[in-house]
PDB file of N, CA and C in Angstrom:
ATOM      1  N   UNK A   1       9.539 -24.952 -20.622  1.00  0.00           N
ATOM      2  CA  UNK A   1      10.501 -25.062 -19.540  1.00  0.00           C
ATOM      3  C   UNK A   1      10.172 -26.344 -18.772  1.00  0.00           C
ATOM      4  N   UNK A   2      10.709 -27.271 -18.691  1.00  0.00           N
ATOM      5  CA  UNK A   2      10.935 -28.518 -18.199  1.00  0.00           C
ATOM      6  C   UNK A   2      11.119 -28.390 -16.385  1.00  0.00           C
ATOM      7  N   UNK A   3      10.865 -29.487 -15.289  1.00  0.00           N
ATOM      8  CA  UNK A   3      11.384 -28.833 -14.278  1.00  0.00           C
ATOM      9  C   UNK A   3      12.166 -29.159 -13.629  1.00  0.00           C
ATOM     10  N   UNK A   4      13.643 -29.519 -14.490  1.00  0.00           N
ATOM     11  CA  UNK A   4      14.877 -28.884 -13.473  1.00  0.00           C
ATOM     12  C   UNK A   4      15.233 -27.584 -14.140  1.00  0.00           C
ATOM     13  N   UNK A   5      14.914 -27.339 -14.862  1.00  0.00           N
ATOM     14  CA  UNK A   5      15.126 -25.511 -15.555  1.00  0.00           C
ATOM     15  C   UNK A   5      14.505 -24.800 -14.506  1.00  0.00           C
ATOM     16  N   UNK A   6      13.181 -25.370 -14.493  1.00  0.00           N
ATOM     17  CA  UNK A   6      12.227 -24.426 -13.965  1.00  0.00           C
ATOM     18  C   UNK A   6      12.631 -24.366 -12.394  1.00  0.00           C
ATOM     19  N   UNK A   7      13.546 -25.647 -11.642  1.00  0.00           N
ATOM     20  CA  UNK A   7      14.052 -25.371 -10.529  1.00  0.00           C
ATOM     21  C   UNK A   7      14.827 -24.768 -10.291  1.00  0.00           C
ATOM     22  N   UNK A   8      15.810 -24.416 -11.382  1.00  0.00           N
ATOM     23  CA  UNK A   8      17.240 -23.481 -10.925  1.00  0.00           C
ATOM     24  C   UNK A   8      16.356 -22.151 -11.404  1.00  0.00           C
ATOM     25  N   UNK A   9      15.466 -21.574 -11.979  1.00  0.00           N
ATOM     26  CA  UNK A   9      15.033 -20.565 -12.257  1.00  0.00           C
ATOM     27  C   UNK A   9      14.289 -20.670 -10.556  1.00  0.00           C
ATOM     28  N   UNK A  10      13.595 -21.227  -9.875  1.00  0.00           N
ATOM     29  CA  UNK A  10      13.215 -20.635  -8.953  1.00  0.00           C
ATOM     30  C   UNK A  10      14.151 -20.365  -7.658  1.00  0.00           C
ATOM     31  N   UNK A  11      15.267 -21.403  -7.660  1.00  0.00           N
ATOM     32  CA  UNK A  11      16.101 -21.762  -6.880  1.00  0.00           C
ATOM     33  C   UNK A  11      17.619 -20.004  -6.683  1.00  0.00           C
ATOM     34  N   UNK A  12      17.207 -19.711  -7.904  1.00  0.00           N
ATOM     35  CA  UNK A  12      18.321 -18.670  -8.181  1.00  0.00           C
ATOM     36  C   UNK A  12      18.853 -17.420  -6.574  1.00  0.00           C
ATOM     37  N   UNK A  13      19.324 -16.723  -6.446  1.00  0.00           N
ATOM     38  CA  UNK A  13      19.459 -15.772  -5.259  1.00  0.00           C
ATOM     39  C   UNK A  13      19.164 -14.483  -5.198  1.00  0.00           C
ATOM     40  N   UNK A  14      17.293 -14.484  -5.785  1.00  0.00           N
ATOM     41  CA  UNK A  14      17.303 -12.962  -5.947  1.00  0.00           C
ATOM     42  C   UNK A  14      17.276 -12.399  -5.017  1.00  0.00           C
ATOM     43  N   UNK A  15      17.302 -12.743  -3.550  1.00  0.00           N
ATOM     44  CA  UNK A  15      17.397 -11.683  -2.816  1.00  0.00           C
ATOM     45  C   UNK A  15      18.599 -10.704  -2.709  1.00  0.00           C
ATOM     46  N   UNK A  16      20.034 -11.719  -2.656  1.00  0.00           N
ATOM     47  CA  UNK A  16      20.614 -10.783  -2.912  1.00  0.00           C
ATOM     48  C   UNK A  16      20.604  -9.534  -3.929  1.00  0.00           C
ATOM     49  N   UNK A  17      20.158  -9.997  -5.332  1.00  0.00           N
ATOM     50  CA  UNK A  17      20.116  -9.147  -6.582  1.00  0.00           C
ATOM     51  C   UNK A  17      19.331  -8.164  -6.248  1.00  0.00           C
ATOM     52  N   UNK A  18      18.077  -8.122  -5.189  1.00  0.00           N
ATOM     53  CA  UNK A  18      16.851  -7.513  -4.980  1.00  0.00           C
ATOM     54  C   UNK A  18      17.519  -6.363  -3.565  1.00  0.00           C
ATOM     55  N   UNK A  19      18.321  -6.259  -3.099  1.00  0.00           N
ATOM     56  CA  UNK A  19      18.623  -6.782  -1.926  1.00  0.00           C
ATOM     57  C   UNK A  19      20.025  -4.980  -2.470  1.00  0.00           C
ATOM     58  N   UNK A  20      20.519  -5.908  -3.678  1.00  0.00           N
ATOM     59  CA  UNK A  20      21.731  -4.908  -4.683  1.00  0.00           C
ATOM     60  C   UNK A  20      21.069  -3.734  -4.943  1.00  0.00           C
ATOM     61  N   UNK A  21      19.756  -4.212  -5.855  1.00  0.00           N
ATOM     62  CA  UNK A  21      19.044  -3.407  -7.015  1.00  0.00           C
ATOM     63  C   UNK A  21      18.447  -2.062  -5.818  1.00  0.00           C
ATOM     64  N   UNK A  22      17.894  -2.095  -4.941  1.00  0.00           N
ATOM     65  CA  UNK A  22      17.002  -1.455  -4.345  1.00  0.00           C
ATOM     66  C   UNK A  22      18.000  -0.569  -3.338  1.00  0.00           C
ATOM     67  N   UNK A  23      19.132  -0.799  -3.271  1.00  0.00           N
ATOM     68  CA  UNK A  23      20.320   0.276  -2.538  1.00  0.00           C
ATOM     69  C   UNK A  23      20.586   1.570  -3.279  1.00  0.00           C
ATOM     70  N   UNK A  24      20.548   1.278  -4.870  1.00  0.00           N
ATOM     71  CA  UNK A  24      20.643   2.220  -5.701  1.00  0.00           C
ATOM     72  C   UNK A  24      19.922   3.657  -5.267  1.00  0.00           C
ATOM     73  N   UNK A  25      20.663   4.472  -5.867  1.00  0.00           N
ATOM     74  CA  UNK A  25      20.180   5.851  -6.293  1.00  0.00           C
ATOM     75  C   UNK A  25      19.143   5.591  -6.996  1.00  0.00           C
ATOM     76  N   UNK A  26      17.771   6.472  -7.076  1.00  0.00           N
ATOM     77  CA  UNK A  26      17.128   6.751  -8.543  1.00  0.00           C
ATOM     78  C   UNK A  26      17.571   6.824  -9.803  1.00  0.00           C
ATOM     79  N   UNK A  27      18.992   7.833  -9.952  1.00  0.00           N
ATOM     80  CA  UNK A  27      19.536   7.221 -11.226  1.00  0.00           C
ATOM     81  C   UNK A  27      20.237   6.175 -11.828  1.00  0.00           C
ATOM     82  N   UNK A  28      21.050   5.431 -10.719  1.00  0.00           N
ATOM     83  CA  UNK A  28      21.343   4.286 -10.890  1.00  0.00           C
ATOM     84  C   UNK A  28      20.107   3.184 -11.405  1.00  0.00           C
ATOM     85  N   UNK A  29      19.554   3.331 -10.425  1.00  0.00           N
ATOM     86  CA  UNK A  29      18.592   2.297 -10.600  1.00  0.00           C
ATOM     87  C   UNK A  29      17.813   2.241 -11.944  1.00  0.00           C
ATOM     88  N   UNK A  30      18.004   3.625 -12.823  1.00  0.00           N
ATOM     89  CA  UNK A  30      17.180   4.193 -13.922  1.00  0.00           C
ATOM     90  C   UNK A  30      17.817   3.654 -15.048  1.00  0.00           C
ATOM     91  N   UNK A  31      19.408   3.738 -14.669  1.00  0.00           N
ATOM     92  CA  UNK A  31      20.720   4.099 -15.086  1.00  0.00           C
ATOM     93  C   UNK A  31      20.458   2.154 -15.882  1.00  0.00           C
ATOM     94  N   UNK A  32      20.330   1.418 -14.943  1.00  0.00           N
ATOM     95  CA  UNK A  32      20.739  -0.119 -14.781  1.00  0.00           C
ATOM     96  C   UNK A  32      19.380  -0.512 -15.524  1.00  0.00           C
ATOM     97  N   UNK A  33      18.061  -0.381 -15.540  1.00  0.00           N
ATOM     98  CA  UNK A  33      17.131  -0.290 -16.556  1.00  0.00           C
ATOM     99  C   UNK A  33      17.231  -0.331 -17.748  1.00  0.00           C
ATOM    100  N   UNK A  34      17.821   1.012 -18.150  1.00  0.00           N
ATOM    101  CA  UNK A  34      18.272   1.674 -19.772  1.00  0.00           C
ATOM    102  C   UNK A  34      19.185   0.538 -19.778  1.00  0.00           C
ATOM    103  N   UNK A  35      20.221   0.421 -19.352  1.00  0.00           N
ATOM    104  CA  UNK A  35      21.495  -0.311 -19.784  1.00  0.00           C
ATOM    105  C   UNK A  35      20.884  -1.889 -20.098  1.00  0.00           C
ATOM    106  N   UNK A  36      19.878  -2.708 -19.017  1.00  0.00           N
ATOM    107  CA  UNK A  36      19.488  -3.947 -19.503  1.00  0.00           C
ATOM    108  C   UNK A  36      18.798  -3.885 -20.772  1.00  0.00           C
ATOM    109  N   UNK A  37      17.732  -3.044 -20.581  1.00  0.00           N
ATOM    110  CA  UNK A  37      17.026  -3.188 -22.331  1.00  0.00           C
ATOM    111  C   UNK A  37      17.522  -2.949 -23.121  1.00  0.00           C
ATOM    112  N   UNK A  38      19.186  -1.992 -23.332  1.00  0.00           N
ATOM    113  CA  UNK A  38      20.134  -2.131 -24.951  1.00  0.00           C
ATOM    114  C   UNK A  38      20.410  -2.654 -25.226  1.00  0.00           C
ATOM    115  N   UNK A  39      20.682  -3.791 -23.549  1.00  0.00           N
ATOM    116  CA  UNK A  39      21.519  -5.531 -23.859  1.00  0.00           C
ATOM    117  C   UNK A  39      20.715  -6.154 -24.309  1.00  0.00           C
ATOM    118  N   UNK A  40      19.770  -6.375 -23.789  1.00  0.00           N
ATOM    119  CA  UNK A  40      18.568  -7.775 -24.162  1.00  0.00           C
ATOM    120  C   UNK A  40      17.702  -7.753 -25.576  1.00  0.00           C
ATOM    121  N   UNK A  41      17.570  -6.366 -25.614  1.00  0.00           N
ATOM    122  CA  UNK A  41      16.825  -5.671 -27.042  1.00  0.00           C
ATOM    123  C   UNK A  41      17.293  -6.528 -28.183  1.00  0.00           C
ATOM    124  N   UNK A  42      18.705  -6.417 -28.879  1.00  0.00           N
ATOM    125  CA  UNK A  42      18.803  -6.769 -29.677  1.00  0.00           C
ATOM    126  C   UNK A  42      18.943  -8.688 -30.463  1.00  0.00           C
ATOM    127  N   UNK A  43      19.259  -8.894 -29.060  1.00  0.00           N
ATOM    128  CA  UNK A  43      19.082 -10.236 -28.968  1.00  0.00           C
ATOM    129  C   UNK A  43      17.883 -10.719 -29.316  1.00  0.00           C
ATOM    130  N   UNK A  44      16.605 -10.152 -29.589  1.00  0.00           N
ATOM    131  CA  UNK A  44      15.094 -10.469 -29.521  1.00  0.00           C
ATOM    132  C   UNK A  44      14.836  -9.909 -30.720  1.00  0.00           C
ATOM    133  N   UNK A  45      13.469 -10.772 -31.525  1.00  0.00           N
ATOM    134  CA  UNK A  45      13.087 -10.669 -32.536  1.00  0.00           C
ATOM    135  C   UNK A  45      12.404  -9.242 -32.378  1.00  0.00           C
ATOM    136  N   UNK A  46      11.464  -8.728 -33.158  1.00  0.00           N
ATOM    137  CA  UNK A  46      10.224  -7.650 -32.869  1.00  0.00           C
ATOM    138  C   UNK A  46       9.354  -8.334 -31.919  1.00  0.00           C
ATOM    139  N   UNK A  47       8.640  -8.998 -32.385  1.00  0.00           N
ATOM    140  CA  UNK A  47       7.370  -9.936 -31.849  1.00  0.00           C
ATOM    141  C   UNK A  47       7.884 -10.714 -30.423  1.00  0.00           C
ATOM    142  N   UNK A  48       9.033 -10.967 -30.260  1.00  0.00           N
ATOM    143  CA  UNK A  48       9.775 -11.041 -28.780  1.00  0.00           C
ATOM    144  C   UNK A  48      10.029  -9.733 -27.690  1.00  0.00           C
ATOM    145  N   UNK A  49      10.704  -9.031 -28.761  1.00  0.00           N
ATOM    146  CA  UNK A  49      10.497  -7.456 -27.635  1.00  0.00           C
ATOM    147  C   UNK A  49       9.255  -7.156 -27.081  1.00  0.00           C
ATOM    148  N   UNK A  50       8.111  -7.156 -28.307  1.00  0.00           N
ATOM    149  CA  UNK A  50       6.807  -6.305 -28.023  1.00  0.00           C
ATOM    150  C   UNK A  50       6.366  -7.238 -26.277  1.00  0.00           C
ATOM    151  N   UNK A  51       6.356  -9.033 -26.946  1.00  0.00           N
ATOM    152  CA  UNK A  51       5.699 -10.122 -25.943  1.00  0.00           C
ATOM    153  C   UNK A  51       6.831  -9.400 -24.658  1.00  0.00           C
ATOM    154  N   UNK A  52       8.099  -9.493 -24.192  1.00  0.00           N
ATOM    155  CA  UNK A  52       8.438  -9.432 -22.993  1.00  0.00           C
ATOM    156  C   UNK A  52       7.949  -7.296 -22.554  1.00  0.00           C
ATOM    157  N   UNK A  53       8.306  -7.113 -23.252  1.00  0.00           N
ATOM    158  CA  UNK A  53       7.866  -5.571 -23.227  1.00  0.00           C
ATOM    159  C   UNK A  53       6.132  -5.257 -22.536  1.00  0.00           C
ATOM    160  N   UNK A  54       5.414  -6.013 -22.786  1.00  0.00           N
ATOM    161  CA  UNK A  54       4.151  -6.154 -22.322  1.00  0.00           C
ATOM    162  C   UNK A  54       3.874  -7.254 -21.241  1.00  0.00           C
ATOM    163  N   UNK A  55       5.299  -7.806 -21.177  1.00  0.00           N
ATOM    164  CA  UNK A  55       5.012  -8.913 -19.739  1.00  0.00           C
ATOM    165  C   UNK A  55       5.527  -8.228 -18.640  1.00  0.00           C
ATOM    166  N   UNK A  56       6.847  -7.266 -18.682  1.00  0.00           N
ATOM    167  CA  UNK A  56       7.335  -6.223 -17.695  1.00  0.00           C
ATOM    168  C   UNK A  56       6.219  -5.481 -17.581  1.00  0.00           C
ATOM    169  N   UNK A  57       5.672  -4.793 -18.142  1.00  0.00           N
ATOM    170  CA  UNK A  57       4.356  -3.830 -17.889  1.00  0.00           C
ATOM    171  C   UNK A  57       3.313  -4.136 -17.200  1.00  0.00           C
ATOM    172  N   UNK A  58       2.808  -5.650 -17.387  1.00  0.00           N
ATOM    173  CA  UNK A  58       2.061  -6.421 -16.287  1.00  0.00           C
ATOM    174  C   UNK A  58       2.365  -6.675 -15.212  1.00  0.00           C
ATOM    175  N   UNK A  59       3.593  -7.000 -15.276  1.00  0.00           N
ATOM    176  CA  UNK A  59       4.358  -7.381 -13.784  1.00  0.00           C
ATOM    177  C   UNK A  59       4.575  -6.185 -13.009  1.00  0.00           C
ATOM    178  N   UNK A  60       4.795  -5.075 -13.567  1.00  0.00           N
ATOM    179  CA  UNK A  60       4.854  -3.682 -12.897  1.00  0.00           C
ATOM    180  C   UNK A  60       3.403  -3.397 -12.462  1.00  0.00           C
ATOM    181  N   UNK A  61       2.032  -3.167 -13.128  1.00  0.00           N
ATOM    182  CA  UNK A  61       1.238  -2.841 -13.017  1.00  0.00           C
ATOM    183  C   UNK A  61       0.251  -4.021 -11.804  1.00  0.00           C
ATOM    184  N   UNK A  62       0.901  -5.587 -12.069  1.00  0.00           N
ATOM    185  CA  UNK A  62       0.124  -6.270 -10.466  1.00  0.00           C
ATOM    186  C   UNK A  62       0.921  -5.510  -9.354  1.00  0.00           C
ATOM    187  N   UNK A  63       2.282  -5.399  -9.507  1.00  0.00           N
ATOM    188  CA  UNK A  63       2.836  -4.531  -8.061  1.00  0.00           C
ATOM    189  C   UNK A  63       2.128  -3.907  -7.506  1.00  0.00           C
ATOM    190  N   UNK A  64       1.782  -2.514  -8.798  1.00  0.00           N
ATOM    191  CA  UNK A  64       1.319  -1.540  -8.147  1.00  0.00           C
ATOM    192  C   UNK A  64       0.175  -1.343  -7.446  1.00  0.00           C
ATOM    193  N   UNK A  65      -0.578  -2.545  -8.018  1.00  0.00           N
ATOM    194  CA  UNK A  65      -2.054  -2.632  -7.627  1.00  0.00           C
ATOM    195  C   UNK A  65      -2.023  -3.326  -6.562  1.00  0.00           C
ATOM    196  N   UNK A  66      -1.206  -4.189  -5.945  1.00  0.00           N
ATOM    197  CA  UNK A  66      -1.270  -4.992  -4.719  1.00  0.00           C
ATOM    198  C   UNK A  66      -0.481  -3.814  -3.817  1.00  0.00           C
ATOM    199  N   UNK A  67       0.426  -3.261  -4.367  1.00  0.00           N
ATOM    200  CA  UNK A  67       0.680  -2.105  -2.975  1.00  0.00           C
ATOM    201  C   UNK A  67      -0.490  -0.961  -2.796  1.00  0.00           C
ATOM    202  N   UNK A  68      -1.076  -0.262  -3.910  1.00  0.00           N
ATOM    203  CA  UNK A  68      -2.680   0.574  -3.605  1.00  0.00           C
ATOM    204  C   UNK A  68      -3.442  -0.339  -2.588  1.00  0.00           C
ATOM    205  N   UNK A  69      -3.743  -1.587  -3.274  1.00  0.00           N
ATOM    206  CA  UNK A  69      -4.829  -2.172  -2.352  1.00  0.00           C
ATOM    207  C   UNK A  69      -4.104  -2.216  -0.791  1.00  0.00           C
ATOM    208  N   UNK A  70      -2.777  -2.634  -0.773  1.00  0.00           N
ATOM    209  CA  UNK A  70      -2.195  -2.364   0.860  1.00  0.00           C
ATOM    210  C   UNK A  70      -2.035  -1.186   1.317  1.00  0.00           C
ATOM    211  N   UNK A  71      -2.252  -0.270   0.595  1.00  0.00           N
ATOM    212  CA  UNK A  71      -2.123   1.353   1.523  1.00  0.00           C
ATOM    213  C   UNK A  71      -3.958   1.931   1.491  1.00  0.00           C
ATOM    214  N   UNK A  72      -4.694   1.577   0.434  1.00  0.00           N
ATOM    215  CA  UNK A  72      -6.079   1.491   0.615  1.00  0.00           C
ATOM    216  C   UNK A  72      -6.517   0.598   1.981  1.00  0.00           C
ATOM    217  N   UNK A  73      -6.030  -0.525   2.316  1.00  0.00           N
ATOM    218  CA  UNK A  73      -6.518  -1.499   3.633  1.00  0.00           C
ATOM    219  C   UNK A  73      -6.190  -0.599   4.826  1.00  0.00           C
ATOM    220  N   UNK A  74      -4.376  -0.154   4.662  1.00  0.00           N
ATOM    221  CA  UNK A  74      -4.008  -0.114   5.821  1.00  0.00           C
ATOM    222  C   UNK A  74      -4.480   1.396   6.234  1.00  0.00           C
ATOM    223  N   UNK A  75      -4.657   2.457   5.326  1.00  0.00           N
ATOM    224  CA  UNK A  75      -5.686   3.646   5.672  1.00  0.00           C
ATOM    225  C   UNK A  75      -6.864   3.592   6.729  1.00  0.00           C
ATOM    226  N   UNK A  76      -8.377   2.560   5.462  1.00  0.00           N
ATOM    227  CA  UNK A  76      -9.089   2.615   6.044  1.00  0.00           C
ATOM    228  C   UNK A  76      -8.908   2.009   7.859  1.00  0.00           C
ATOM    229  N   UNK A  77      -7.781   1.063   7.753  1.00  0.00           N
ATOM    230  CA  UNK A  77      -8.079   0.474   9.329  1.00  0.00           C
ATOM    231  C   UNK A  77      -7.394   2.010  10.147  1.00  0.00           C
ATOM    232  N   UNK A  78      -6.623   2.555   9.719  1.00  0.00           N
ATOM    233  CA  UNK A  78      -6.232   3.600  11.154  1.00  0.00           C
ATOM    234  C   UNK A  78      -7.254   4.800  10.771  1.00  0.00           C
ATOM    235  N   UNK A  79      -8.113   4.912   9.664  1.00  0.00           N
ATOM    236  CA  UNK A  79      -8.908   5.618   9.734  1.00  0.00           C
ATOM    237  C   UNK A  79      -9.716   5.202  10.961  1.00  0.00           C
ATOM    238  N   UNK A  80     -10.678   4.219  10.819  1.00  0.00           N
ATOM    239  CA  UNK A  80     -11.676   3.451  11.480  1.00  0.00           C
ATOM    240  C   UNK A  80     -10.922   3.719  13.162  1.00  0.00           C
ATOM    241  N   UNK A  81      -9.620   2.964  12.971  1.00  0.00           N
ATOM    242  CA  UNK A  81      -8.929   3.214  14.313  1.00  0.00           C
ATOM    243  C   UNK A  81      -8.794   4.139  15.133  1.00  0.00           C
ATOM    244  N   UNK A  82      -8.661   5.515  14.291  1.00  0.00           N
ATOM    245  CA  UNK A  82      -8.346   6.680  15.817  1.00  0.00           C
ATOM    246  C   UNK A  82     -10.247   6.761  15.407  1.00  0.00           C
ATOM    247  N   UNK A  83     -11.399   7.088  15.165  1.00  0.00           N
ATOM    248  CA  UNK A  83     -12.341   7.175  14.994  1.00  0.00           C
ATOM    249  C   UNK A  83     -13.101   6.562  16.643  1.00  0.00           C
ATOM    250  N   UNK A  84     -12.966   5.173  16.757  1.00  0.00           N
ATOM    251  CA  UNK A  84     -13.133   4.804  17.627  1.00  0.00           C
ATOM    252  C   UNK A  84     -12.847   5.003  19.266  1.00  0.00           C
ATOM    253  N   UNK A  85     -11.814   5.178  19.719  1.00  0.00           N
ATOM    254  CA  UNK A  85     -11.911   6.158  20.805  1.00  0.00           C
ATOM    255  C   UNK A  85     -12.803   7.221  21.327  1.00  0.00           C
ATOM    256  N   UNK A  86     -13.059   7.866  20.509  1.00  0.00           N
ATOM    257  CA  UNK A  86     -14.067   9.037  20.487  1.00  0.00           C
ATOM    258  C   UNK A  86     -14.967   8.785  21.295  1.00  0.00           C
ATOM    259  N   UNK A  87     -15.644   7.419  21.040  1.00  0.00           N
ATOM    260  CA  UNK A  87     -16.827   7.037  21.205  1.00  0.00           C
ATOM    261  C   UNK A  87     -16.804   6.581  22.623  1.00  0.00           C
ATOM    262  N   UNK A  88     -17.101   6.896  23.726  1.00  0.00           N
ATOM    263  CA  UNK A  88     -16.669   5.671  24.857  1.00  0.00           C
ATOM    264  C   UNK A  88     -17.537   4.486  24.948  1.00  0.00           C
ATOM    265  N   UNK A  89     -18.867   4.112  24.294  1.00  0.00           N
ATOM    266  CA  UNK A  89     -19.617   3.356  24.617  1.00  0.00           C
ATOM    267  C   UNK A  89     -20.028   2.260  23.117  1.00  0.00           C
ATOM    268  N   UNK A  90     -20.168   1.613  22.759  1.00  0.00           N
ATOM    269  CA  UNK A  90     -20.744   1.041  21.194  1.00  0.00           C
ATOM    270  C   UNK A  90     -22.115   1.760  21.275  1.00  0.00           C
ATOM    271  N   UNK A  91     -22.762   1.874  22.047  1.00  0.00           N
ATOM    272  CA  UNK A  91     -24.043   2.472  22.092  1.00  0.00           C
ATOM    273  C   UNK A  91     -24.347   3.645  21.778  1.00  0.00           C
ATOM    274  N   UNK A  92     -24.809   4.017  20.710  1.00  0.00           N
ATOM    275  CA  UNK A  92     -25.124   5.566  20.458  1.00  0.00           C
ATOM    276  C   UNK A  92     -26.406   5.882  20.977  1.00  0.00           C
ATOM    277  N   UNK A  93     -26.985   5.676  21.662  1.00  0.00           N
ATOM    278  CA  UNK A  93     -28.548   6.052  22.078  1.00  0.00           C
ATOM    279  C   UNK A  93     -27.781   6.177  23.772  1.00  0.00           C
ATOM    280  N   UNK A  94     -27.212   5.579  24.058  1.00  0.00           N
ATOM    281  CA  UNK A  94     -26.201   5.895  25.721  1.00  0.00           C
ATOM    282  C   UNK A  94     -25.520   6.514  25.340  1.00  0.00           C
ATOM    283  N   UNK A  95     -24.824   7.412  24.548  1.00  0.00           N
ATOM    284  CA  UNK A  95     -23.804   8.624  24.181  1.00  0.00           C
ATOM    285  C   UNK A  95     -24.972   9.603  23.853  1.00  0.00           C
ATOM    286  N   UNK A  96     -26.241   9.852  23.219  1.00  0.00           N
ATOM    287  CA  UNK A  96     -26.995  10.618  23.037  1.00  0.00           C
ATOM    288  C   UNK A  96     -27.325  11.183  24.782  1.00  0.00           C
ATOM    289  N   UNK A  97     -27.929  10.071  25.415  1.00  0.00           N
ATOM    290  CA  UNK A  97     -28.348  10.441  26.407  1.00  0.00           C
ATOM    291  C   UNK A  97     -27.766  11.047  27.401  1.00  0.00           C
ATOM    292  N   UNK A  98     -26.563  10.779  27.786  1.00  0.00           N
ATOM    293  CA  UNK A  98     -25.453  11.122  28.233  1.00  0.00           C
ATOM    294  C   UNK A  98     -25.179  13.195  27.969  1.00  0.00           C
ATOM    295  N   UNK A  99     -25.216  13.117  25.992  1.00  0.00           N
ATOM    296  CA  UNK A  99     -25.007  14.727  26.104  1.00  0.00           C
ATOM    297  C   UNK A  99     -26.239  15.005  26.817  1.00  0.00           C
ATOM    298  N   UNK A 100     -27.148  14.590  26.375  1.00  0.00           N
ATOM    299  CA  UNK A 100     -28.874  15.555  27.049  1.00  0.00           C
ATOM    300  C   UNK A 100     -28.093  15.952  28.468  1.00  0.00           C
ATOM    301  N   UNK A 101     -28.153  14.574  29.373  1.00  0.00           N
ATOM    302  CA  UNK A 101     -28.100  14.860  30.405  1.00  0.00           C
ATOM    303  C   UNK A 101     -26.629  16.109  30.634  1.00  0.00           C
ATOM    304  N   UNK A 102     -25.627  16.376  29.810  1.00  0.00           N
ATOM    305  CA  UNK A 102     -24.719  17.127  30.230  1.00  0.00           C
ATOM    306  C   UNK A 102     -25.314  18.629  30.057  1.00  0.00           C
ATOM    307  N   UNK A 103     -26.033  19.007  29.193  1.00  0.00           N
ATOM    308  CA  UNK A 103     -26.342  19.855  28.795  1.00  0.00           C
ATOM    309  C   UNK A 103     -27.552  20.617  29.941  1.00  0.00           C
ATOM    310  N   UNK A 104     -28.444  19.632  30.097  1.00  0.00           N
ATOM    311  CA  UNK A 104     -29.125  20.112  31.321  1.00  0.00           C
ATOM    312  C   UNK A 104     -28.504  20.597  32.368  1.00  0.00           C
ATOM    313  N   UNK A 105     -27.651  19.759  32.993  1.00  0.00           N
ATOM    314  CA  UNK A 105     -26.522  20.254  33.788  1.00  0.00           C
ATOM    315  C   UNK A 105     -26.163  21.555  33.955  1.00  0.00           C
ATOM    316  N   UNK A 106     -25.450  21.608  32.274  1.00  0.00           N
ATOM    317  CA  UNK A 106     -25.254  22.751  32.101  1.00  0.00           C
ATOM    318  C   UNK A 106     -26.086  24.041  31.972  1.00  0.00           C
ATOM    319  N   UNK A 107     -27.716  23.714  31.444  1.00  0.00           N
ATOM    320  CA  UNK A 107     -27.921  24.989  31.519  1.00  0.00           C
ATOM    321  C   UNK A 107     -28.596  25.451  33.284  1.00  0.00           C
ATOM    322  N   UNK A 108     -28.709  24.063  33.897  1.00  0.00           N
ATOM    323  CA  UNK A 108     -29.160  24.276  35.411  1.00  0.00           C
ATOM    324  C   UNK A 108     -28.089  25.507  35.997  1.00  0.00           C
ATOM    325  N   UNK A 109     -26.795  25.329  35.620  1.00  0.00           N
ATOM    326  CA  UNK A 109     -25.815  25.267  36.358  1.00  0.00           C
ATOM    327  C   UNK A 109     -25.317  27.295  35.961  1.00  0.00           C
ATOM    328  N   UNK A 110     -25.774  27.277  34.196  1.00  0.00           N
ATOM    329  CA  UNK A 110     -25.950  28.720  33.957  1.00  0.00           C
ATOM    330  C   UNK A 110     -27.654  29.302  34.841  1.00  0.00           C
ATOM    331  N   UNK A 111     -28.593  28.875  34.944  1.00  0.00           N
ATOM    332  CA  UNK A 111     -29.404  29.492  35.336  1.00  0.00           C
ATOM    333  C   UNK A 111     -28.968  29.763  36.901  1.00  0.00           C
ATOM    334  N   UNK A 112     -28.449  28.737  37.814  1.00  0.00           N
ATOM    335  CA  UNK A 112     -28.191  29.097  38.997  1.00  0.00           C
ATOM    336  C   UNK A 112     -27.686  30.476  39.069  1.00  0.00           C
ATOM    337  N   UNK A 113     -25.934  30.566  38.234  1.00  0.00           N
ATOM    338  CA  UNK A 113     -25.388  31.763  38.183  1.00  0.00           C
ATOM    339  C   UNK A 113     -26.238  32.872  37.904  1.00  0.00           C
ATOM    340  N   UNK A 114     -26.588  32.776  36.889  1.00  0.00           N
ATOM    341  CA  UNK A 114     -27.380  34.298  36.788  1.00  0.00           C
ATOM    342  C   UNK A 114     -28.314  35.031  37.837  1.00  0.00           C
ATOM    343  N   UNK A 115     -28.765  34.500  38.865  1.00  0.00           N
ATOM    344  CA  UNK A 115     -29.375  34.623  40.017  1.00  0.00           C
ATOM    345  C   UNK A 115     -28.786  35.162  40.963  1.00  0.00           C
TER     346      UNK A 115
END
């Protein structure tokens, strides 16, 4: 591919097409799948089907792995996120000390009563 090919191939308007494709129903969208590969199929040698047949499969499979890794990121951060509140201090040896001291409190505060 030479590059004014390679410019009208990048230049093209997939958003709209992307924009079409993704309004669909599930079966449409399933529907429009089946229907491209009966068209394109026969037009292609064997050894052409198998090569684009295994280049769609790659191209499907980086998707999927760049959207895991974005729902893996965006997890751990609101994990980490409500986690933090909890804590009021970065200091865990000043949150330790803190319960002691509540607890004394508290049992001062049961021994008074029982009296």
């Amino acid at each position: 591919m030479d590059a004014p090919q390679f410019n009208d191939f990048v230049n093209q308007d997939f958003d709209s097409f992307s924009n079409w494709l993704f309004s669909l129903n599930p079966y449409e969208f399933s529907a429009i799948a089946v229907i491209m590969g009966l068209i394109i199929s026969p037009a292609l040698t064997v050894n052409q089907q198998n090569s684009l047949g295994n280049f769609l499969e790659l191209l499907g499979q980086v998707i999927l792995t760049i959207n895991a890794q974005n729902v893996t990121i965006r997890q751990a951060q609101t994990k980490h996120s409500s986690i933090k509140p909890h804590i009021e201090s970065n200091n865990v040896e000043e949150e330790i000390l803190k319960i002691k001291r509540e607890l004394i409190q508290i049992r001062k505060d049961c021994l008074s009563n029982d009296k």
